[in-house]
PDB file of N, CA and C in Angstrom:
ATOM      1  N   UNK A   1     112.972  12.147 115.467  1.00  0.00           N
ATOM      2  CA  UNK A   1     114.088  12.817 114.847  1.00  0.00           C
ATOM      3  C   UNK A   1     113.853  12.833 113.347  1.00  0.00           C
ATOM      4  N   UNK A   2     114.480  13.515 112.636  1.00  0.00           N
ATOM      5  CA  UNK A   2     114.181  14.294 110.937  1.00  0.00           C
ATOM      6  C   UNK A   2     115.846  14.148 110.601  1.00  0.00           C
ATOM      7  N   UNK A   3     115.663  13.014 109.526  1.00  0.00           N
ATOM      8  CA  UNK A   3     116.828  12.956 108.986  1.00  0.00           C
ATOM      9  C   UNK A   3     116.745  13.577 107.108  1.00  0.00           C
ATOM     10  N   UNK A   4     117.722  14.868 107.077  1.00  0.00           N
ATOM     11  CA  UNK A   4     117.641  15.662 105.832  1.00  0.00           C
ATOM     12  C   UNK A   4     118.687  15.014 104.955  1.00  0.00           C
ATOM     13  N   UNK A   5     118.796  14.599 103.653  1.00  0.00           N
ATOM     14  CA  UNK A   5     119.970  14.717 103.033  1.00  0.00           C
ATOM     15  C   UNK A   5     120.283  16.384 102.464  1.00  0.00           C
ATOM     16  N   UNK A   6     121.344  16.483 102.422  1.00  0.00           N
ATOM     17  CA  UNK A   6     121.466  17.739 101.688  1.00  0.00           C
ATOM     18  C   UNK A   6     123.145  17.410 101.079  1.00  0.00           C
ATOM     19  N   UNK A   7     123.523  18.539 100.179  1.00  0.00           N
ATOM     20  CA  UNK A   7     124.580  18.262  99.919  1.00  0.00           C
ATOM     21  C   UNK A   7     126.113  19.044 100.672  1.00  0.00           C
ATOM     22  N   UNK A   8     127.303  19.279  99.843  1.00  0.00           N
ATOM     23  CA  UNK A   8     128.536  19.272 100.414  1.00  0.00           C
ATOM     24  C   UNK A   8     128.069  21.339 101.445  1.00  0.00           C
ATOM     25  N   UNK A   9     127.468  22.126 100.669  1.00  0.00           N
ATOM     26  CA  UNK A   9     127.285  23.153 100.670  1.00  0.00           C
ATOM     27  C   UNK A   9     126.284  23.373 102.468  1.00  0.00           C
ATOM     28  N   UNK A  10     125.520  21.810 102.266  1.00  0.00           N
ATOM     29  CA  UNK A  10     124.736  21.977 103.643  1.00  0.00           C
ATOM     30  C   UNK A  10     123.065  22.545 103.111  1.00  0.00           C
ATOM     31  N   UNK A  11     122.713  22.695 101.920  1.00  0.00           N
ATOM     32  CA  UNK A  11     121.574  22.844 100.981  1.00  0.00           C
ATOM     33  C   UNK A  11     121.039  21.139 100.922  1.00  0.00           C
ATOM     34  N   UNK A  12     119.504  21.515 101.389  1.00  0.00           N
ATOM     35  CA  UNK A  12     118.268  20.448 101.558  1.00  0.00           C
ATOM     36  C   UNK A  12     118.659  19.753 100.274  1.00  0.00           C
ATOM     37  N   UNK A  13     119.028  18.595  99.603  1.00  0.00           N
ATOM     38  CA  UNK A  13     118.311  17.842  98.757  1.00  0.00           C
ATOM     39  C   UNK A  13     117.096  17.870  98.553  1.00  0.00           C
ATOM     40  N   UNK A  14     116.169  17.554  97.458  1.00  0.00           N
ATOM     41  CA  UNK A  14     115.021  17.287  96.670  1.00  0.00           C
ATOM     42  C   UNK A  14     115.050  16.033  97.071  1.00  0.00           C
ATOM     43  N   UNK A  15     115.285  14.709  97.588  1.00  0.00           N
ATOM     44  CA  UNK A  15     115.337  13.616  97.445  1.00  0.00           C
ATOM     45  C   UNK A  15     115.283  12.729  98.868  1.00  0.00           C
ATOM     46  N   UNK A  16     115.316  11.665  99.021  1.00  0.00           N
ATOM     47  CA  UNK A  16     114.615  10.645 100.000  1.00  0.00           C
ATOM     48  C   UNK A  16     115.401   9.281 100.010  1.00  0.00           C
ATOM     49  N   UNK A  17     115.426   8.621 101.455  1.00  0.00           N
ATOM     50  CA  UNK A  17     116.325   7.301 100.951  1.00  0.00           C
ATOM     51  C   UNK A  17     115.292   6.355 100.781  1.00  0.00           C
ATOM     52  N   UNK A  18     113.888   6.599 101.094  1.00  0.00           N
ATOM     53  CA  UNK A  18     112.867   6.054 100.842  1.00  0.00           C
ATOM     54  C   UNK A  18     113.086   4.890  99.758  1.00  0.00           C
ATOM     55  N   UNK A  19     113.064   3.724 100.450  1.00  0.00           N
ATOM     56  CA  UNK A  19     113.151   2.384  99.208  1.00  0.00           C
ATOM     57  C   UNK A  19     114.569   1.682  98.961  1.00  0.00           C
ATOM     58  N   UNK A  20     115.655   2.257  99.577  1.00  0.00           N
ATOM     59  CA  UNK A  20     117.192   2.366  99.457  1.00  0.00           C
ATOM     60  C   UNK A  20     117.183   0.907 100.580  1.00  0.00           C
ATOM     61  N   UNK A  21     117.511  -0.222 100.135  1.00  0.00           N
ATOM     62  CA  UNK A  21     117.528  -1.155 100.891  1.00  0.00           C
ATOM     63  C   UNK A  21     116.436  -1.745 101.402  1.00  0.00           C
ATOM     64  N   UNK A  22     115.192  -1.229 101.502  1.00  0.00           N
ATOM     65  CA  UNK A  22     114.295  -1.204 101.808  1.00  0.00           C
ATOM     66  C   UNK A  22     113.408  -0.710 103.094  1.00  0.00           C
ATOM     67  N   UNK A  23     114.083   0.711 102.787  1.00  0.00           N
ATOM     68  CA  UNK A  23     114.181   1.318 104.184  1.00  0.00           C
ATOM     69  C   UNK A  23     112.817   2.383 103.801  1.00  0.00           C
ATOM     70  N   UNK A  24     111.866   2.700 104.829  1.00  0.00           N
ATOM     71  CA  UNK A  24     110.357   2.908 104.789  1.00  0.00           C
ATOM     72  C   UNK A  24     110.404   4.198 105.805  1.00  0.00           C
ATOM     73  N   UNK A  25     109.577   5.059 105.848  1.00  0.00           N
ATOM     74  CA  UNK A  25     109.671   6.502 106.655  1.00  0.00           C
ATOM     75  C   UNK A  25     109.488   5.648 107.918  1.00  0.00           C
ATOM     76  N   UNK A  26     110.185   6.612 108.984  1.00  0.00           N
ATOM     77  CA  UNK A  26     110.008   5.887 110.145  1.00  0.00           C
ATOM     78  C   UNK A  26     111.144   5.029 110.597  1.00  0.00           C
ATOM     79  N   UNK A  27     111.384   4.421 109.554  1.00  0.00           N
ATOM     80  CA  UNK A  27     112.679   3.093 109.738  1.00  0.00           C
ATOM     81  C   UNK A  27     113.843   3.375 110.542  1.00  0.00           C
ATOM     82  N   UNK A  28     114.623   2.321 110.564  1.00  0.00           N
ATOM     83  CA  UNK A  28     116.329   2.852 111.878  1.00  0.00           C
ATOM     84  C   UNK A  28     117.121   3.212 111.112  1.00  0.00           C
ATOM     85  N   UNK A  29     118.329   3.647 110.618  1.00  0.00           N
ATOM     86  CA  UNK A  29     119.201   3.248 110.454  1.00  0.00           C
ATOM     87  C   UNK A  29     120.475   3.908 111.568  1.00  0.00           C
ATOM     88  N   UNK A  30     121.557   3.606 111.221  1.00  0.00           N
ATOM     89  CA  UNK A  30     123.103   4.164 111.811  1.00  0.00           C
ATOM     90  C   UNK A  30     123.354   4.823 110.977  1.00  0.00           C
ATOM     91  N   UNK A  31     124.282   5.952 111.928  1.00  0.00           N
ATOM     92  CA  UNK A  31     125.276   6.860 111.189  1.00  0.00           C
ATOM     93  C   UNK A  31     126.336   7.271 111.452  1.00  0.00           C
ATOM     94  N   UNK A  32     127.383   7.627 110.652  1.00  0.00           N
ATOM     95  CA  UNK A  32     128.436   8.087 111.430  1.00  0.00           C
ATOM     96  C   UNK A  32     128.966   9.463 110.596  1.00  0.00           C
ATOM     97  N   UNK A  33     129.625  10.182 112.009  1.00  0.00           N
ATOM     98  CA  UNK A  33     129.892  11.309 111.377  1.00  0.00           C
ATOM     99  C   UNK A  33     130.191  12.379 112.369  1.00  0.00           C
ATOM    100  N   UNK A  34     129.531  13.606 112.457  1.00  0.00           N
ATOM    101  CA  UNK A  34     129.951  14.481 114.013  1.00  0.00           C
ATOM    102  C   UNK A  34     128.795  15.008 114.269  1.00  0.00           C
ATOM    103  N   UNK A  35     128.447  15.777 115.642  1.00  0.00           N
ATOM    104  CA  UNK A  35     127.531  15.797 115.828  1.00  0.00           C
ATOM    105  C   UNK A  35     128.206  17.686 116.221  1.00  0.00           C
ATOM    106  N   UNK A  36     127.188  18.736 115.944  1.00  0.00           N
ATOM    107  CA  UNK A  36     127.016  19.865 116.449  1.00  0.00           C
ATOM    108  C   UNK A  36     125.656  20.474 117.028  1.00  0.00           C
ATOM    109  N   UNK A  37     125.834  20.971 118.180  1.00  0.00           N
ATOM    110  CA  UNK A  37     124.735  21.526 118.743  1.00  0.00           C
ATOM    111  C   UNK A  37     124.847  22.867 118.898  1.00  0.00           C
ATOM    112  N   UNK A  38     123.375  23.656 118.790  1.00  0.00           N
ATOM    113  CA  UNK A  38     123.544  24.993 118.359  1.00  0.00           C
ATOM    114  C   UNK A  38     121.959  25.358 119.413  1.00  0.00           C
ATOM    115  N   UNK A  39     121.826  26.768 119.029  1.00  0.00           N
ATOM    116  CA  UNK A  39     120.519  27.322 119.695  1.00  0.00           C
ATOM    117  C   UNK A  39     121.070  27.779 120.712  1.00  0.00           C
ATOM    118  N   UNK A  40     119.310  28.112 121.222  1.00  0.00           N
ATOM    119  CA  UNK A  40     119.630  28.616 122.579  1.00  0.00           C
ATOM    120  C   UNK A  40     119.812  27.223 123.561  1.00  0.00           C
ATOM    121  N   UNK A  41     120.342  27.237 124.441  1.00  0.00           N
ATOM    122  CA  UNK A  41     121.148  26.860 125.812  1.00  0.00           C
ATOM    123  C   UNK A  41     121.342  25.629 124.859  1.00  0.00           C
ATOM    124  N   UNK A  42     122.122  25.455 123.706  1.00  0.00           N
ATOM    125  CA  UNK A  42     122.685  23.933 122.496  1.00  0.00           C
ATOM    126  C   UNK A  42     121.699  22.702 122.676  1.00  0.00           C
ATOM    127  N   UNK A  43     120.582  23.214 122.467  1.00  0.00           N
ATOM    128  CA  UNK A  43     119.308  21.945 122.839  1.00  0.00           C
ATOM    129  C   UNK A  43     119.847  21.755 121.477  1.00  0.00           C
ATOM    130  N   UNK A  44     119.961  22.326 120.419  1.00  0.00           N
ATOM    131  CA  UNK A  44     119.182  21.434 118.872  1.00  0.00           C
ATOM    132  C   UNK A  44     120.423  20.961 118.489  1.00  0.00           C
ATOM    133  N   UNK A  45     120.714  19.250 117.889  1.00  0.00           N
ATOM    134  CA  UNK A  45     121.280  18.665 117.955  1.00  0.00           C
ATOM    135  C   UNK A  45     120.905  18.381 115.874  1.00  0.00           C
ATOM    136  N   UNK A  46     122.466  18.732 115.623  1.00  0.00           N
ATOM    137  CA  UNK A  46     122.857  18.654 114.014  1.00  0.00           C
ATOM    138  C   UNK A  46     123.783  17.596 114.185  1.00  0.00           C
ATOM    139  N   UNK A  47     123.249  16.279 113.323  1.00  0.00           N
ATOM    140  CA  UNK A  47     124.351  15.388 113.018  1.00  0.00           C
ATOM    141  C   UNK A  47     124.647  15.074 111.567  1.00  0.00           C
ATOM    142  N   UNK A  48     126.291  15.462 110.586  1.00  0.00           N
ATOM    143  CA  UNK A  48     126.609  15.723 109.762  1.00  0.00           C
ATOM    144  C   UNK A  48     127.005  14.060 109.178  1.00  0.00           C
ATOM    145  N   UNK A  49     126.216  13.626 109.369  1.00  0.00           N
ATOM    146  CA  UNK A  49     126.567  12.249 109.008  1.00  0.00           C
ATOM    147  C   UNK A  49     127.714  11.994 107.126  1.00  0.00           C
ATOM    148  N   UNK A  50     128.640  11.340 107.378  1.00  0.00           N
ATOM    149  CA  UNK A  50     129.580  10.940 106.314  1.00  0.00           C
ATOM    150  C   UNK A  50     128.981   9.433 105.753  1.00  0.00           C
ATOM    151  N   UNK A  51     128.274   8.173 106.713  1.00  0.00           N
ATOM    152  CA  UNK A  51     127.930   7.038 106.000  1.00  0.00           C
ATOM    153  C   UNK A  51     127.183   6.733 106.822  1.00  0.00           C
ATOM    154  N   UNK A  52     126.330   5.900 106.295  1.00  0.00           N
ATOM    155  CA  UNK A  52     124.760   5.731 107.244  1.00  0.00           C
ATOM    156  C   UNK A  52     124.896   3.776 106.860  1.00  0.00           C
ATOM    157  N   UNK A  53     123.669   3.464 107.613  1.00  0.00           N
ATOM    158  CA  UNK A  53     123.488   2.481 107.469  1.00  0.00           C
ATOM    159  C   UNK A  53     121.831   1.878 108.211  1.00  0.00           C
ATOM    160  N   UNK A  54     121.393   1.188 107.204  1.00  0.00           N
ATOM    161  CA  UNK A  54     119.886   0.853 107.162  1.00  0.00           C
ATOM    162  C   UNK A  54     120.089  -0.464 108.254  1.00  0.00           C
ATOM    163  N   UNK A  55     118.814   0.108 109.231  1.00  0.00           N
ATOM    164  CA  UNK A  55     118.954  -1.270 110.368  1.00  0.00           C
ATOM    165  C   UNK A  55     119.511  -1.242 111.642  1.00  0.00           C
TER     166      UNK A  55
END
């Protein structure tokens, strides 16, 4: 899975949580927030996360 920041608009950020706690590509964290699915037959799965958490 590909986690994007972007901002309020839904536009990619330039930026990375890379190092934020000490969290490394690859790493876990949690999130919370809502989830929308779209596409054909709603395979692709958008989650609009509000607060995350490393771990």
């Amino acid at each position: 899975m590909r986690v994007e920041l972007v901002d309020r608009s839904g536009s990619p950020l330039p930026t990375t949580l890379e190092g934020y706690r000490g969290l490394k590509p690859g790493g876990t964290i949690t999130v919370e927030g809502t989830i929308q699915r779209f596409g054909k037959d709603n395979k692709l799965v958008r989650i609009a996360a509000t607060k995350f958490y490393p771990g």
